[in-house]
Protein backbone atom coordinates (compact mmCIF):
# COMPACT_ATOMS: atom_id res chain seq x y z
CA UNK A 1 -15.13 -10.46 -14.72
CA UNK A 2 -11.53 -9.53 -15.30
CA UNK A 3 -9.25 -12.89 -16.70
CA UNK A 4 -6.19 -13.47 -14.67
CA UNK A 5 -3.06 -11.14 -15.38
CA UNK A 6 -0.69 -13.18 -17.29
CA UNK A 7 3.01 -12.35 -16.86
CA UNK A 8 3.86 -9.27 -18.95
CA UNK A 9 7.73 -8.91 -19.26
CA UNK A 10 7.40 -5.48 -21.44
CA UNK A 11 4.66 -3.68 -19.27
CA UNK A 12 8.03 -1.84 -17.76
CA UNK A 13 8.76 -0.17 -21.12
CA UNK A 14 5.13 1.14 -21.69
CA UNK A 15 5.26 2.48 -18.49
CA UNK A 16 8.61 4.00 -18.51
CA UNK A 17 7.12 7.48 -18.15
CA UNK A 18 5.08 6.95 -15.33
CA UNK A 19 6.88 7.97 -11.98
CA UNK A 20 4.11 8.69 -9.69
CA UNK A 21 3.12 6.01 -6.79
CA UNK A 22 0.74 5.83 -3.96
CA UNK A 23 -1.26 3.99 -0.70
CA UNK A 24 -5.17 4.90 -0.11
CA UNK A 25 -7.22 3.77 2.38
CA UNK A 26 -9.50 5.03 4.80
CA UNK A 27 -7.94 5.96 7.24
CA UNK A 28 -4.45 6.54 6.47
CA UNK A 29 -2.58 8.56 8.39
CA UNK A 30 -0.93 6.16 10.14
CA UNK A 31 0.75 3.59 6.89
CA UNK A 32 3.92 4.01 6.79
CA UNK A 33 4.20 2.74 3.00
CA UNK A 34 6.04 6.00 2.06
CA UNK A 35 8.84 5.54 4.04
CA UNK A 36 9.44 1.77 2.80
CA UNK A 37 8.32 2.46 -0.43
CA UNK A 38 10.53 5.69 -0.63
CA UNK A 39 13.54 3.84 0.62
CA UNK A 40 13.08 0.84 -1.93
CA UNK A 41 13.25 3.44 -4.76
CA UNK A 42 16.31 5.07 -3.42
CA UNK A 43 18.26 1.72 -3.48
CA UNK A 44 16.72 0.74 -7.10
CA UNK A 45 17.98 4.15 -8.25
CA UNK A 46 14.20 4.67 -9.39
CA UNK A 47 12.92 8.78 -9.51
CA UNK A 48 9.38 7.46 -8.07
CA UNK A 49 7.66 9.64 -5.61
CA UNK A 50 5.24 7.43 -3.77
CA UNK A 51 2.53 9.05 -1.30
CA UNK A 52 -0.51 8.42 0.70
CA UNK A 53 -4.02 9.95 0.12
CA UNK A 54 -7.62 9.06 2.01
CA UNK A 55 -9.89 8.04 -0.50
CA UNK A 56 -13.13 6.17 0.52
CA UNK A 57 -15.29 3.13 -1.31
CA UNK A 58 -17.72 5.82 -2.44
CA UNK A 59 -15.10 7.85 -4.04
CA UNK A 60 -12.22 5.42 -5.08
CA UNK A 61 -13.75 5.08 -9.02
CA UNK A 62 -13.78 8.50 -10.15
CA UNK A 63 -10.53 9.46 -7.78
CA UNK A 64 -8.67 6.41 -10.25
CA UNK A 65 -10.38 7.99 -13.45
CA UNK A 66 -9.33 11.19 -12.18
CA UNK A 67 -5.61 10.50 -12.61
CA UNK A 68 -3.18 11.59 -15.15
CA UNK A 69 -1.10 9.95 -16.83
CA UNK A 70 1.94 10.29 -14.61
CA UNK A 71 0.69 7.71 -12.37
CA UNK A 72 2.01 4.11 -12.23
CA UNK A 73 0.41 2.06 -9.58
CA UNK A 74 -1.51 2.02 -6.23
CA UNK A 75 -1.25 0.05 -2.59
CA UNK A 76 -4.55 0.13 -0.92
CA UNK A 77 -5.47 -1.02 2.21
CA UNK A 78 -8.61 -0.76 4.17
CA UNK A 79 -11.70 -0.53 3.28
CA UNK A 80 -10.55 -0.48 -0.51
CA UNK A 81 -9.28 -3.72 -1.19
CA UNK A 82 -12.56 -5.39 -1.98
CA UNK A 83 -13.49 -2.22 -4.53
CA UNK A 84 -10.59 -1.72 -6.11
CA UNK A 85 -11.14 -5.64 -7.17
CA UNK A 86 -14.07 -4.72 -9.27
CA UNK A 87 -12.48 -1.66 -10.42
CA UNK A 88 -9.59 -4.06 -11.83
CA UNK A 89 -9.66 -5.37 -16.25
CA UNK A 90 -7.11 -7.79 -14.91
CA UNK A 91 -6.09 -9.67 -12.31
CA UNK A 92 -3.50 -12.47 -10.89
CA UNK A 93 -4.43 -15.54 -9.34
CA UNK A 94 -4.59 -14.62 -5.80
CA UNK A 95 -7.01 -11.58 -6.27
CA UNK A 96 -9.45 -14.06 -8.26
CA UNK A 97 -9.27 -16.46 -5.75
CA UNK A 98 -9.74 -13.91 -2.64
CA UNK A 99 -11.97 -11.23 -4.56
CA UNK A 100 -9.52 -8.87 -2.86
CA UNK A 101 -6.80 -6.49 -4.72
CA UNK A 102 -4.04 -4.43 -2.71
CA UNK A 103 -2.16 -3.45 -5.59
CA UNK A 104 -2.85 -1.96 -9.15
CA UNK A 105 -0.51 -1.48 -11.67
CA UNK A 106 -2.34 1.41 -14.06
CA UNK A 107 -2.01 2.04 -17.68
CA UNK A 108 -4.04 1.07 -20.67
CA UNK A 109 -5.50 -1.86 -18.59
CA UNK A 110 -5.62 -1.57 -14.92
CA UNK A 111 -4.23 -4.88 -13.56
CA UNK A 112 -4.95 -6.03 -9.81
CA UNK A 113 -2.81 -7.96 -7.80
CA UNK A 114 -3.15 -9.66 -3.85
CA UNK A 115 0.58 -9.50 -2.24
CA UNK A 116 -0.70 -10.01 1.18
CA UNK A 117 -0.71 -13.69 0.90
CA UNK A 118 2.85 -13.49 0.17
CA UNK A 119 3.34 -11.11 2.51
CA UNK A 120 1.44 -13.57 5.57
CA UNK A 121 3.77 -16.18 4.41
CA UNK A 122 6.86 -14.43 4.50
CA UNK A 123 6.03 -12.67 8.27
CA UNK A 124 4.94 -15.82 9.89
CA UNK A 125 8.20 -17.48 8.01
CA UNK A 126 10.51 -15.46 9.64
CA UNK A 127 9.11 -15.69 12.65
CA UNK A 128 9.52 -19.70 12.25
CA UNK A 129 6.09 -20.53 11.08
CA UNK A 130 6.53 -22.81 8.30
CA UNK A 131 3.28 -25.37 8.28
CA UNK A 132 0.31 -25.39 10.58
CA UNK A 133 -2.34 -27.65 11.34
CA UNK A 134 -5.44 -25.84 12.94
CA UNK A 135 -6.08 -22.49 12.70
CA UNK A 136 -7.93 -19.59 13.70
CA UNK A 137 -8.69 -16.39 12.62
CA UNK A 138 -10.41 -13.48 13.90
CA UNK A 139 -12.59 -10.95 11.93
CA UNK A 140 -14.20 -11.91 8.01
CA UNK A 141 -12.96 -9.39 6.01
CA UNK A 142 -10.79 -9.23 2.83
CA UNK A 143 -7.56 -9.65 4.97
CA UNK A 144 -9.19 -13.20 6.51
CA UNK A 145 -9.82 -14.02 2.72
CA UNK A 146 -5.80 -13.96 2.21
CA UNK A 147 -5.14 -15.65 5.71
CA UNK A 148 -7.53 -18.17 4.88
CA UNK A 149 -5.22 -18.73 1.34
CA UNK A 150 -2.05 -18.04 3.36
CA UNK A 151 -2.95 -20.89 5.72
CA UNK A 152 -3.98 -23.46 3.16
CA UNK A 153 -0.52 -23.03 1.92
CA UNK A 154 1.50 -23.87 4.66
CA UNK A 155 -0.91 -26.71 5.46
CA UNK A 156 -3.76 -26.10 7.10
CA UNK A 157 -6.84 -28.96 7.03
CA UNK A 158 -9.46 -26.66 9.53
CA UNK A 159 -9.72 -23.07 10.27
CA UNK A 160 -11.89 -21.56 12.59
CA UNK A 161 -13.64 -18.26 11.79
CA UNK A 162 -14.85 -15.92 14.92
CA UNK A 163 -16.33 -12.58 13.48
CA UNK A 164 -18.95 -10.20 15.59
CA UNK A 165 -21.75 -11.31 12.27
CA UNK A 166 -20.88 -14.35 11.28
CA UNK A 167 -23.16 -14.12 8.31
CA UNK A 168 -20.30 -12.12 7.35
CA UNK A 169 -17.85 -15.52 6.96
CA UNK A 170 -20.00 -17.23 4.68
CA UNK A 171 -18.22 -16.17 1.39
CA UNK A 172 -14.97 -17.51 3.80
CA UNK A 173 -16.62 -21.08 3.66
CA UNK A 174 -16.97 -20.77 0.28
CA UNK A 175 -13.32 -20.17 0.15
CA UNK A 176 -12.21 -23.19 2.43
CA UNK A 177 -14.67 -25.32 0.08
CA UNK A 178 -12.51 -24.34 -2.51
CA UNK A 179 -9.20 -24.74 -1.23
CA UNK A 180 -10.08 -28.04 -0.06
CA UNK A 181 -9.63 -26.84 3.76
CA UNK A 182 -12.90 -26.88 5.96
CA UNK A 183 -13.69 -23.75 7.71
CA UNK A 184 -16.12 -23.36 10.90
CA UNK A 185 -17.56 -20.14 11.99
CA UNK A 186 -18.82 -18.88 15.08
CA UNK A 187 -18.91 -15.69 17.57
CA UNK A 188 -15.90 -14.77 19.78
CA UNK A 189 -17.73 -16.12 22.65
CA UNK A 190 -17.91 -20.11 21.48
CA UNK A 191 -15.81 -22.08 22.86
CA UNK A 192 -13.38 -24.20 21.19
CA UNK A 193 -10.68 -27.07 20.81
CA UNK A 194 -6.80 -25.80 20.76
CA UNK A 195 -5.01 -23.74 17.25
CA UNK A 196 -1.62 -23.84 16.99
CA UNK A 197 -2.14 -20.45 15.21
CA UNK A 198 -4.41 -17.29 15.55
CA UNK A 199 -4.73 -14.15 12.93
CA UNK A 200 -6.40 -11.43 13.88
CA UNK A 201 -7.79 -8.82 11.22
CA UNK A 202 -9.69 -7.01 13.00
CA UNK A 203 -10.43 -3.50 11.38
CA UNK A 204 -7.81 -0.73 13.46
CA UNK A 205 -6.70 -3.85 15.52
CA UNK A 206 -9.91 -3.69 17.43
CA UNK A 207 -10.39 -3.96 21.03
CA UNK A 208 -12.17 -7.55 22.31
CA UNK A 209 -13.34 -7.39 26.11
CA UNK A 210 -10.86 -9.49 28.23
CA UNK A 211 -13.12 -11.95 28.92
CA UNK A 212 -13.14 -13.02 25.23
CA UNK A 213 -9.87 -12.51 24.99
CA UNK A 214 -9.08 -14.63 27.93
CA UNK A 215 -10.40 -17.99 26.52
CA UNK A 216 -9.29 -16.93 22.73
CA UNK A 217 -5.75 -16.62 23.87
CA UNK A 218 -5.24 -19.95 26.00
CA UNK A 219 -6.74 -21.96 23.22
CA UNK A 220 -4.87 -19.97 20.30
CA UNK A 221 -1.19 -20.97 19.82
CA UNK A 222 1.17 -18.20 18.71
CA UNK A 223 -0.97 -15.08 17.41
CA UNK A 224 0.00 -13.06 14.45
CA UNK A 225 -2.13 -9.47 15.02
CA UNK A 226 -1.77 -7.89 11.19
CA UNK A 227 -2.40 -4.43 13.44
CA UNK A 228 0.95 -2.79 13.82
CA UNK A 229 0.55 0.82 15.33
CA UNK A 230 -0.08 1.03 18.19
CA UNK A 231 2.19 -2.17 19.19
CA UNK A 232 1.65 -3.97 21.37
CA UNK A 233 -1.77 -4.26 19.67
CA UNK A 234 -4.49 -4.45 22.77
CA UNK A 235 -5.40 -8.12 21.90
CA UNK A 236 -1.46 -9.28 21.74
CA UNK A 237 -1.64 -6.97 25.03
CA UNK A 238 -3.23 -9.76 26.58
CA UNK A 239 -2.57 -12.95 24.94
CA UNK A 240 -0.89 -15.33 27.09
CA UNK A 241 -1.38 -18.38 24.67
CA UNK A 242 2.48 -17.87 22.60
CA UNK A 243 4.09 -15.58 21.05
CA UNK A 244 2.87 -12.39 19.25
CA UNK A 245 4.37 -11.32 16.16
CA UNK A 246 2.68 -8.33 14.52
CA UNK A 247 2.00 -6.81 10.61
CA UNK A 248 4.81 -4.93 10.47
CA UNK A 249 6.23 -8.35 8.68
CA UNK A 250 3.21 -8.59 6.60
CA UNK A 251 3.49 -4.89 5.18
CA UNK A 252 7.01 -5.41 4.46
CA UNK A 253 6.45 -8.62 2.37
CA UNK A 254 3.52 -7.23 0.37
CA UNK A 255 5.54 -4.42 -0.15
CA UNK A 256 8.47 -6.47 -1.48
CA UNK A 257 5.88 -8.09 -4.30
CA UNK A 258 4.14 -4.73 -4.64
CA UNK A 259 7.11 -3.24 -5.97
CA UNK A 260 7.75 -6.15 -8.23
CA UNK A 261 4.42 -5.82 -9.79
CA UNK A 262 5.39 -2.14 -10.49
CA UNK A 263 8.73 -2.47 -11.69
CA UNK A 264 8.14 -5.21 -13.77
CA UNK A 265 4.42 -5.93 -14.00
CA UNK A 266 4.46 -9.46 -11.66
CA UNK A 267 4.72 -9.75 -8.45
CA UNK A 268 7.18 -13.44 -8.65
CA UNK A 269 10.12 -11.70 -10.61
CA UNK A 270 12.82 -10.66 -7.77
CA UNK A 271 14.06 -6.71 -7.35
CA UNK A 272 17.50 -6.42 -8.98
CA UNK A 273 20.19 -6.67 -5.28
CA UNK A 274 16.83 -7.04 -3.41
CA UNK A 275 17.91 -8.58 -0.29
CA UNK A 276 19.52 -4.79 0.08
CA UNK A 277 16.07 -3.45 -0.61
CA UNK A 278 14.59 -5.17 1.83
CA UNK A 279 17.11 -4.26 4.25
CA UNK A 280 16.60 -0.32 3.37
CA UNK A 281 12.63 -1.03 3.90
CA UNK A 282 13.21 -2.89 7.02
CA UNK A 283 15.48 -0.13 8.16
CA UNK A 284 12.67 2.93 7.50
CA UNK A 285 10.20 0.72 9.37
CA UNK A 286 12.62 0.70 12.36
């Protein structure tokens, strides 16, 4: 097991030479971490190219081993997160705590990193979700992992997990356990007391049958769907329960920290003028 990435102030200078940037995932197609990324660099002044690529779980080791030395670090999304965690020597707190990694900063080491708790935060923040009580989420992947931390942060003290196998969730109640935040898990067809919050992370944004989605959304507060394209997403298509808010927030925040991690090698340490890079990401997303 990798220990956990301490902060590493002259990781920028080793990697002055390295220019080359990019999100994998399976599929792909539709990220649109270029254009933020691309626009981030422009306002930093940086000469990074940043693309996208489809790489899969059983080809995402030797596809990393394959790369030259140009390359400086990696956003990965779906269904990568989870292998590119192993594939880590190093990583922050968040990635040991979720077993998940979005980000990896390359070099002599390969360190991992989980923005998308940060990211969570910072969407549902703006959207004025500061604290929450009960919540619940939908699907047990390595996104729920980081709602599940995300959550216990602003407050949480019971979550409710609905997954299609929930055999899946257990290594999500070994999460709450650990975060001091109980977590119950069931199908989407149990029945339930109120949340004042639902995230969905369901793989694509997922299509439930309206009559699950019926009872899901007048029990489930505001829902925050981290699908983003199409949007409306089908299940904030029919949720009547509050607002919906989707992951464009999300991908913007974990792209903010992202690009932290590869300018200077943590995600915590603020973008030189970044409230103007976020506004140039914000804009290419619009």
């Amino acid at each position: 097991m990798g220990r956990v990435v301490p902060r590493q102030p002259g990781r920028r200078l080793q990697l002055v030479s390295r220019t080359r940037l990019g999100v994998w995932g399976d599929p792909i197609a539709h990220s649109k971490s270029p254009q933020m990324h691309t626009a981030a660099y422009a306002v930093l002044g940086l000469h990074w190219t940043y693309d996208r690529r489809r790489v899969d779980v059983e080809t995402f080791d030797r596809t990393v081993r394959s790369l030259d030395g140009d390359w400086r670090g990696l956003s990965l999304t779906m269904p990568l997160k989870e292998v590119a965690h192993r594939h880590a020597d190093v990583r922050d707190a968040h990635a040991e705590l979720t077993g998940v990694v979005n980000t990896l900063l390359l070099g002599d080491r390969v360190a991992g990193f989980n923005t998308d708790i940060g990211g969570i935060i910072d969407a549902l923040a703006e959207n004025g979700i500061s604290e929450v009580g009960r919540v619940r989420l939908l699907g047990a992947g390595a996104t729920a992992a980081s709602a599940l931390v995300a959550v216990a942060d602003l407050g949480a003290h019971e979550v409710d997990v609905r997954a299609r196998r929930p055999e899946r969730a257990a290594a999500l109640m070994a999460l709450g356990d650990r975060l001091g935040v109980p977590v119950t898990v069931g199908t989407f067809e149990e029945r339930s007391d109120g949340v004042d919050l639902t995230i969905a992370s369901l793989p694509g944004g997922a299509a439930l049958d309206a009559d699950l989605v019926r009872p899901l959304a007048a029990t489930g507060g505001a829902l925050f769907d981290v699908a983003y394209s199409p949007w409306p997403s089908a299940l904030a298509a029919g949720w009547t329960g509050g607002p919906t808010i989707s992951g464009l927030g999300m991908l913007l925040h974990q792209a903010v920290r992202q690009i932290r991690v590869f300018l200077h090698g943590d995600p915590v340490t603020p973008l030189p003028d970044e409230p103007a890079v976020l506004a140039a990401m914000r804009a290419a997303l619009d």
